[in-house]
Protein backbone atom coordinates (compact mmCIF):
# COMPACT_ATOMS: atom_id res chain seq x y z
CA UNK A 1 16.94 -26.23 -4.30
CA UNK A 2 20.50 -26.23 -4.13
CA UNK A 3 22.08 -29.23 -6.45
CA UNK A 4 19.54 -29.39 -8.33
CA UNK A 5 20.13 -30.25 -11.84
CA UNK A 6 18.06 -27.87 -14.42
CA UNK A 7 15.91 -30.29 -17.26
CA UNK A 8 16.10 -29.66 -20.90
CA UNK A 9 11.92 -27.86 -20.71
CA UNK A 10 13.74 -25.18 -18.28
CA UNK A 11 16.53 -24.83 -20.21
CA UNK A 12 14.91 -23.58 -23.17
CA UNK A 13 12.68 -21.46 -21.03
CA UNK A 14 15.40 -19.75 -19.05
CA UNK A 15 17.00 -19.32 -23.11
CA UNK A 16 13.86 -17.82 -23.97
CA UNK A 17 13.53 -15.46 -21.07
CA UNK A 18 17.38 -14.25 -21.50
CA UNK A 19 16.28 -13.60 -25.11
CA UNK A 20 13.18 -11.51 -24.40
CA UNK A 21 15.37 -9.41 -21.45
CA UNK A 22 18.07 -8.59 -24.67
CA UNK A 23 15.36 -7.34 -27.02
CA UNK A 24 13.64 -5.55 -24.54
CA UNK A 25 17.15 -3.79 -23.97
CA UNK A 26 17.97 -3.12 -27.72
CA UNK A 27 14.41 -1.53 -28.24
CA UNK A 28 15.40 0.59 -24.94
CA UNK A 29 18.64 1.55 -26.84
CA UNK A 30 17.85 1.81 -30.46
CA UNK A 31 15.03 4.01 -28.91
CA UNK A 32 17.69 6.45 -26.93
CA UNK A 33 19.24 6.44 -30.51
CA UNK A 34 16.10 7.68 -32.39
CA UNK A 35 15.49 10.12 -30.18
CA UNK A 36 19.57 11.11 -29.99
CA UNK A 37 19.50 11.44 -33.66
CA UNK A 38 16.58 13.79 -33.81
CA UNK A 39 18.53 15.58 -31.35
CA UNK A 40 21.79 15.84 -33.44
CA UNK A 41 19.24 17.05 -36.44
CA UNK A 42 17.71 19.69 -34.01
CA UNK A 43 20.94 21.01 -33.04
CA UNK A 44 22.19 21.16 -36.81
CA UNK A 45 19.31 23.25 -37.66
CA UNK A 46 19.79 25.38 -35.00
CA UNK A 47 23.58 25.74 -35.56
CA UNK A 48 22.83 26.61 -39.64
CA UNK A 49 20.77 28.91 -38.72
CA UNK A 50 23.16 30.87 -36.08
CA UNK A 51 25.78 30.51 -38.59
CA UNK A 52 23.29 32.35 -41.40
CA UNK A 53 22.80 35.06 -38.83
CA UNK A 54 26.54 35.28 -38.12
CA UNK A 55 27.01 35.56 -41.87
CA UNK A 56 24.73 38.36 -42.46
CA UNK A 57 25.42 39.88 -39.67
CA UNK A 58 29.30 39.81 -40.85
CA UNK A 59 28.29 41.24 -44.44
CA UNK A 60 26.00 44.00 -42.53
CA UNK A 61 29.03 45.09 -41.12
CA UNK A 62 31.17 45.26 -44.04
CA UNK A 63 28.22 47.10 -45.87
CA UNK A 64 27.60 49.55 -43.07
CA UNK A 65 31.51 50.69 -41.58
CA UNK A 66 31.54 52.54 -44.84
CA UNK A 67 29.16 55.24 -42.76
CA UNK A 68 32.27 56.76 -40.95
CA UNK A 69 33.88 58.72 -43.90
CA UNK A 70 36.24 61.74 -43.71
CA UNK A 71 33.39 63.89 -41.97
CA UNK A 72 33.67 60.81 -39.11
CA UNK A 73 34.36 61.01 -35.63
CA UNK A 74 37.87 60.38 -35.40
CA UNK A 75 39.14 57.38 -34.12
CA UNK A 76 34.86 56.17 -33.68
CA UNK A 77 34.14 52.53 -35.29
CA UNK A 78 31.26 51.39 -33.81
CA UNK A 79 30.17 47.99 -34.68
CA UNK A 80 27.07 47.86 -37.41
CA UNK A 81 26.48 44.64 -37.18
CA UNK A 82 24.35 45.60 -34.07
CA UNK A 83 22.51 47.62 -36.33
CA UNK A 84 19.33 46.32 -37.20
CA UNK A 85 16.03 47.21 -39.23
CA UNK A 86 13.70 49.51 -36.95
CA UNK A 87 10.23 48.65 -36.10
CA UNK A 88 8.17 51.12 -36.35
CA UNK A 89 4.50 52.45 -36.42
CA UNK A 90 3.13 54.86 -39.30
CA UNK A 91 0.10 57.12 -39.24
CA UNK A 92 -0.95 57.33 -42.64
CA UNK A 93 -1.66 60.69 -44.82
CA UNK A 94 -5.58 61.58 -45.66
CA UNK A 95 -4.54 63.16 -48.63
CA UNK A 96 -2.11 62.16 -51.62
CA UNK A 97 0.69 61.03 -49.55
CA UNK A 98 3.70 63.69 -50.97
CA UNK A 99 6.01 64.18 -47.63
CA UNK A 100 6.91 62.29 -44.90
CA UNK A 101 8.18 62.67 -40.92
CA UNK A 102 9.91 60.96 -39.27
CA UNK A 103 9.98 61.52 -35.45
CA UNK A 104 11.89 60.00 -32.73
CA UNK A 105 10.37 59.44 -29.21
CA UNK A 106 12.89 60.19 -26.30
CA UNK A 107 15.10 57.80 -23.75
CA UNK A 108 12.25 54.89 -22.20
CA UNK A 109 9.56 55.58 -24.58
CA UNK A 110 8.48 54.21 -27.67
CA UNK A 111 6.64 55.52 -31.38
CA UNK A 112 3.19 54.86 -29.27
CA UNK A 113 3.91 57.45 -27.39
CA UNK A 114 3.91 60.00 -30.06
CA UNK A 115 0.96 58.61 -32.03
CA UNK A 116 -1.61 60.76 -30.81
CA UNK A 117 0.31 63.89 -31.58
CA UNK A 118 0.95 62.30 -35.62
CA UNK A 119 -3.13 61.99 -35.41
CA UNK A 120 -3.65 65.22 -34.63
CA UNK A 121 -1.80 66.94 -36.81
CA UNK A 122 -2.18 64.91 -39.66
CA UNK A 123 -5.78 66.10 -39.93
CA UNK A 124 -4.74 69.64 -40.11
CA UNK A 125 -5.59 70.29 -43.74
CA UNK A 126 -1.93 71.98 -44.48
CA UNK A 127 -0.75 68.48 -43.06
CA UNK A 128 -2.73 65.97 -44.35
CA UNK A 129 -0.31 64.84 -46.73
CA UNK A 130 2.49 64.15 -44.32
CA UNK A 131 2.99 60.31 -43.67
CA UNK A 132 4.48 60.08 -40.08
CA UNK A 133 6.79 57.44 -39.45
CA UNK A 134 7.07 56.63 -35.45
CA UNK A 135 10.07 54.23 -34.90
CA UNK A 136 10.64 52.22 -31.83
CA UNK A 137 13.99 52.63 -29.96
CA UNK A 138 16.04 49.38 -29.38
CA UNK A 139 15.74 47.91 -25.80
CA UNK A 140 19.69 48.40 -24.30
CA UNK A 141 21.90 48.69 -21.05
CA UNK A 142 21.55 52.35 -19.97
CA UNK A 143 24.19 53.91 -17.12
CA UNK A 144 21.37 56.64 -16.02
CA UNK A 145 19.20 53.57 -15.44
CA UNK A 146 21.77 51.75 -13.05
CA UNK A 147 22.34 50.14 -16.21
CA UNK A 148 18.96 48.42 -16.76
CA UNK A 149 17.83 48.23 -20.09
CA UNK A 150 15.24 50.36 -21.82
CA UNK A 151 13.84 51.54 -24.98
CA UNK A 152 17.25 54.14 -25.47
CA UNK A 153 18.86 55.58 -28.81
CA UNK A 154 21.90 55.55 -27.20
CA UNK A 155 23.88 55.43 -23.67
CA UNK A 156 23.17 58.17 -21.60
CA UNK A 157 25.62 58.57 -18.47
CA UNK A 158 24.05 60.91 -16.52
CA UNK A 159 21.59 64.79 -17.47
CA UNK A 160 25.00 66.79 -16.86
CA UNK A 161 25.91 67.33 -20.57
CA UNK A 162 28.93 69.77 -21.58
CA UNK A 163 28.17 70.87 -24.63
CA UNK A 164 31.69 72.93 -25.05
CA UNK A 165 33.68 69.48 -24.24
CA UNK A 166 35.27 67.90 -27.60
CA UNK A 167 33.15 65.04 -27.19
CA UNK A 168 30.56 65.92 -24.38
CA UNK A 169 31.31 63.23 -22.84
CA UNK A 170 28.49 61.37 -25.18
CA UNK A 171 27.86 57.87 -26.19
CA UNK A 172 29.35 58.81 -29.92
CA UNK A 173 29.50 55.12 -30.95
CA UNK A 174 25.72 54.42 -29.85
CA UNK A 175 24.44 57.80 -31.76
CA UNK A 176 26.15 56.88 -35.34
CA UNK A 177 24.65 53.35 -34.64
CA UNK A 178 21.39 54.67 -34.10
CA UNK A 179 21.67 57.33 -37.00
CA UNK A 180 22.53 54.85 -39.43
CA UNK A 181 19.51 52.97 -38.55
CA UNK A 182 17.40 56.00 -39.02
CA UNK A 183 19.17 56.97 -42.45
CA UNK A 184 17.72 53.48 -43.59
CA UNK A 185 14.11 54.55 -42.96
CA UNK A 186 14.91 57.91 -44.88
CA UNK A 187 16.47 55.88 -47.72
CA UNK A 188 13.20 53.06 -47.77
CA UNK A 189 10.63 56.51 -48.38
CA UNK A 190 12.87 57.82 -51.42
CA UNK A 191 13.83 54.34 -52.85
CA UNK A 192 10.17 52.54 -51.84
CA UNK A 193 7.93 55.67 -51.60
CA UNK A 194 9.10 57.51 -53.76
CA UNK A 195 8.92 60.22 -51.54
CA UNK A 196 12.68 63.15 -52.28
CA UNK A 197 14.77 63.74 -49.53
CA UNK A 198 13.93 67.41 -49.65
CA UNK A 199 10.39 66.03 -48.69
CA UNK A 200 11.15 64.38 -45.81
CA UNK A 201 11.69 66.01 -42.20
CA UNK A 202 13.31 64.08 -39.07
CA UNK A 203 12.70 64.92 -35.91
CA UNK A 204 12.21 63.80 -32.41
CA UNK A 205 11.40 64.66 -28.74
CA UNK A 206 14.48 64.97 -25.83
CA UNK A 207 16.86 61.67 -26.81
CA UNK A 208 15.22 61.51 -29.89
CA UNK A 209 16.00 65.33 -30.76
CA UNK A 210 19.53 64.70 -30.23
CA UNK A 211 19.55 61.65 -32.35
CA UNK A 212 17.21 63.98 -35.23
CA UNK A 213 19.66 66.87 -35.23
CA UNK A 214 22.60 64.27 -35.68
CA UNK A 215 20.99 62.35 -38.33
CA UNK A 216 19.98 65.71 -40.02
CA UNK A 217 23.16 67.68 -39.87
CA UNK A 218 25.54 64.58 -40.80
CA UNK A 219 23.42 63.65 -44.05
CA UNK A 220 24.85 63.74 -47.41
CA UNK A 221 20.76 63.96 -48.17
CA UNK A 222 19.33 67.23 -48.45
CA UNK A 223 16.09 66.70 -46.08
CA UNK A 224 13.67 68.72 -45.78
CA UNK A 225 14.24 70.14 -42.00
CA UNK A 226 15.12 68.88 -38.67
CA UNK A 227 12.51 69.20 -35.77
CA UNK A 228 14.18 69.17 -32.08
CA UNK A 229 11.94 69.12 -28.61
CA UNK A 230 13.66 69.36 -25.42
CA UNK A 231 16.26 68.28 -26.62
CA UNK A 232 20.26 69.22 -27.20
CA UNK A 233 22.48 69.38 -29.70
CA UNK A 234 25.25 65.87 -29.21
CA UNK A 235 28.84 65.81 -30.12
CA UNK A 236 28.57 69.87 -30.90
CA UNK A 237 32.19 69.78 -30.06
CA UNK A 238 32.75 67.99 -33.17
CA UNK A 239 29.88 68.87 -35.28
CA UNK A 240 31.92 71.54 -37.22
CA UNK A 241 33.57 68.89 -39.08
CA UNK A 242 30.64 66.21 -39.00
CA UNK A 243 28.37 68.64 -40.61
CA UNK A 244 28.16 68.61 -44.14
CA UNK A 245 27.25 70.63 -46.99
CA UNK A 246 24.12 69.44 -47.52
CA UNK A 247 23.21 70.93 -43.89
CA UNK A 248 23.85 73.87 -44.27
CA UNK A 249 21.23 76.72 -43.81
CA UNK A 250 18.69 73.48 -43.45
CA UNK A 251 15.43 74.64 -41.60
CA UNK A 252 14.99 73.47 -38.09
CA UNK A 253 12.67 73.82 -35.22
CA UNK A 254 13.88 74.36 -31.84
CA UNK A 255 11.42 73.73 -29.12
CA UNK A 256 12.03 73.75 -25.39
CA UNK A 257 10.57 74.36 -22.01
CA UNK A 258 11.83 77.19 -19.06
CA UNK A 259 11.14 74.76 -16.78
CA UNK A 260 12.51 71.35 -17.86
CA UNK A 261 14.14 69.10 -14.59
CA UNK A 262 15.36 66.61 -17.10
CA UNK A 263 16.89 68.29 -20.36
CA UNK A 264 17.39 71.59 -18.84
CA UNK A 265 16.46 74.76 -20.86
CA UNK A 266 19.87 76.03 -21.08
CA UNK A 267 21.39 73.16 -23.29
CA UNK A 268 18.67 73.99 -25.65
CA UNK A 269 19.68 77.60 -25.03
CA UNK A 270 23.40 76.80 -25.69
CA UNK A 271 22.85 74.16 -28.27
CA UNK A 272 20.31 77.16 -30.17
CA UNK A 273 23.70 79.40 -29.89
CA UNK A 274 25.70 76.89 -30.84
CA UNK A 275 24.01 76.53 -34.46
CA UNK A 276 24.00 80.09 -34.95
CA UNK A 277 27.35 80.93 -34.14
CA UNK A 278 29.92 78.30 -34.50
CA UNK A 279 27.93 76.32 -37.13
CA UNK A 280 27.06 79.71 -38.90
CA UNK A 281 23.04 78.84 -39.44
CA UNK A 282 20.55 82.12 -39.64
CA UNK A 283 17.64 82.78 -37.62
CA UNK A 284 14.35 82.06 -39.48
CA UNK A 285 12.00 85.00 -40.55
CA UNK A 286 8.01 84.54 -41.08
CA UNK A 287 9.13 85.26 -44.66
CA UNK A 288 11.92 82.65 -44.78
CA UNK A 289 12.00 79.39 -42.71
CA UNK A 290 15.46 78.42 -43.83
CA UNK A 291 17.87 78.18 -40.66
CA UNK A 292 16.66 78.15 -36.84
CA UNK A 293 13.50 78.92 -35.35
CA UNK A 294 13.46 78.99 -31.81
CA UNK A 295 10.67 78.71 -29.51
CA UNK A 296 10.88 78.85 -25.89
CA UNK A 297 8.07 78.06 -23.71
CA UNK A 298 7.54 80.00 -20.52
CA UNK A 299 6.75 77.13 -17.22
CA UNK A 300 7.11 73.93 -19.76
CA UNK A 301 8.68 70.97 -18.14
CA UNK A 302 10.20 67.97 -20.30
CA UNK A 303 7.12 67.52 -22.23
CA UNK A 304 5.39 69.32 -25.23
CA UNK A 305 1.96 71.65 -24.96
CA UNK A 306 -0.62 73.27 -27.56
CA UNK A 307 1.25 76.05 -28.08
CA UNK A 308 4.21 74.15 -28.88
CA UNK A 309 2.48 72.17 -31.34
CA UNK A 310 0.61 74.71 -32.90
CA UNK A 311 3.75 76.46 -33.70
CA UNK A 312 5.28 73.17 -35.36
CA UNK A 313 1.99 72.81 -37.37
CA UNK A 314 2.77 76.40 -39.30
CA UNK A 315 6.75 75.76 -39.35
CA UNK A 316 5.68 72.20 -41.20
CA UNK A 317 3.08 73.84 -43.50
CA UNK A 318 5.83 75.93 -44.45
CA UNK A 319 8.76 73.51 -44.84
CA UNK A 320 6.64 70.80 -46.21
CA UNK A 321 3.81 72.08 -47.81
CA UNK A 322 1.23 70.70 -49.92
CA UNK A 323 2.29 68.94 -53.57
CA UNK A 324 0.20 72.93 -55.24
CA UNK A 325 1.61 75.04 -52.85
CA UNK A 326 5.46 73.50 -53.25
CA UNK A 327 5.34 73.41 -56.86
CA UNK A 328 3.50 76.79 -57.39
């Protein structure tokens, strides 16, 4: 085949072949261009909508450093923006709905776990127009848990607390995070609910009881009462200036266990003192549940029982009673 001269028929056919290979290439390409393009418009989206995020997130911040006043912890500016909305689950009032709790689970838990309790009080009569509002804890890096996350309030280094150290060695910046968040459910039932602040109780079991007591004592709200299980009281070394007027004399339930391994019974011993004698509340009466009532329970571990629970039922008839009975 070699010298062979090529005809004027082959020519054009060899033309026509060298044509069809080109188109077939630009339909390749202009192809990888469609599908580049969508891409590009993919990406664009994508980047908006991280740049919307980053926005809000920015103007959340400005909006929420305004938390850490003059009753602050000094030298403590923890970053809002990572504060976020709460979900949360709500068992609902039989009656006219005139008062609301909300409660706190503790360190790995979430507002499930506390459901059946909200049932079962809620259909107490002298309860049943409570609305209880179960929030769920933000998954996050906890040092107790080698660092693994969990459903946690705030970071917890180890069950050793000091409660005479200036700080306790406590996750400070993670608690006024976590308090903020709950001060925006407490501001939703008075603005949305209509429900006042004097009408409205936060609690919460072991982590959550720290973060209640917090929340409660720091308000410039008057709320209705503070409920704390096996729990402690955090940043006590600073709480004489954190507290504010508002607090003062507020009711609040002290629960805890003889027993407890994990919150052990003498930080809610020490953090009951505490209260009484640095922060200057009074002891409860049966005739006046303004100030501390303190239950101990003899053999409890970290958990709650039917005696405990019964006792909270009459402290919250008391502190939130019925729309007749509070107005009477």
């Amino acid at each position: 085949m070699l010298g062979r001269r090529t005809t004027g028929n082959e020519l054009v056919h060899h033309l026509n072949r060298i044509l069809l290979t080109l188109d077939a290439i630009l339909g390749i390409f202009s192809r990888t261009w469609y599908w580049i393009a969508i891409i590009g418009i993919l990406v664009a989206i994508i980047s908006s909508r991280d740049l919307l995020s980053a926005i809000n997130q920015y103007l959340d911040r400005s909006a929420s450093n305004q938390f850490i006043n003059d009753r602050g912890v000094q030298g403590i500016k923890p970053d809002m923006a990572a504060t976020h909305a709460l979900d949360f689950l709500v068992s609902n009032p039989v009656a006219k709905h005139t008062a609301s709790v909300i409660f706190l689970h503790g360190l790995g838990d979430s507002g499930l776990g506390w459901a059946p309790v909200a049932k079962m009080l809620g259909r107490h009569p002298s309860l049943s127009h409570i609305k209880w509002i179960l929030p769920h804890a933000p998954e996050s890096p906890v040092t107790l848990n080698m660092g693994m996350a969990m459903p946690s309030w705030f970071d917890i280094a180890d069950l050793d607390l000091d409660l005479n150290a200036p700080d306790g060695g406590e996750d400070a910046t993670g608690m006024l995070k976590s308090s903020m968040s709950v001060n925006r459910l407490i501001t939703a039932e008075i603005d949305e609910a209509g429900i006042p602040a004097n009408r409205i109780v936060v609690g919460g079991f072991s982590q959550g009881a720290a973060l209640s007591l917090l929340t409660g004592l720091t308000s410039e709200r008057r709320l209705g009462g503070i409920i704390g299980l096996s729990g402690w009281l955090p940043l006590s070394g600073k709480m004489k200036s954190m507290m504010t007027d508002s607090a003062r004399n507020l009711p609040i339930f002290l629960g805890h266990g003889t027993s407890d391994p994990v919150v052990r019974y003498q930080y809610g011993q020490q953090s009951f003192n505490h209260l009484k004698n640095a922060l200057k509340f009074p002891e409860a009466t049966e005739e006046n549940v303004q100030g501390i009532t303190w239950k101990e329970y003899a053999g409890m571990g970290h958990s709650s029982c039917e005696e405990e629970l019964d006792d909270l039922e009459v402290w919250l008839g008391k502190v939130l009673p019925a729309e007749s009975q509070s107005t009477s």
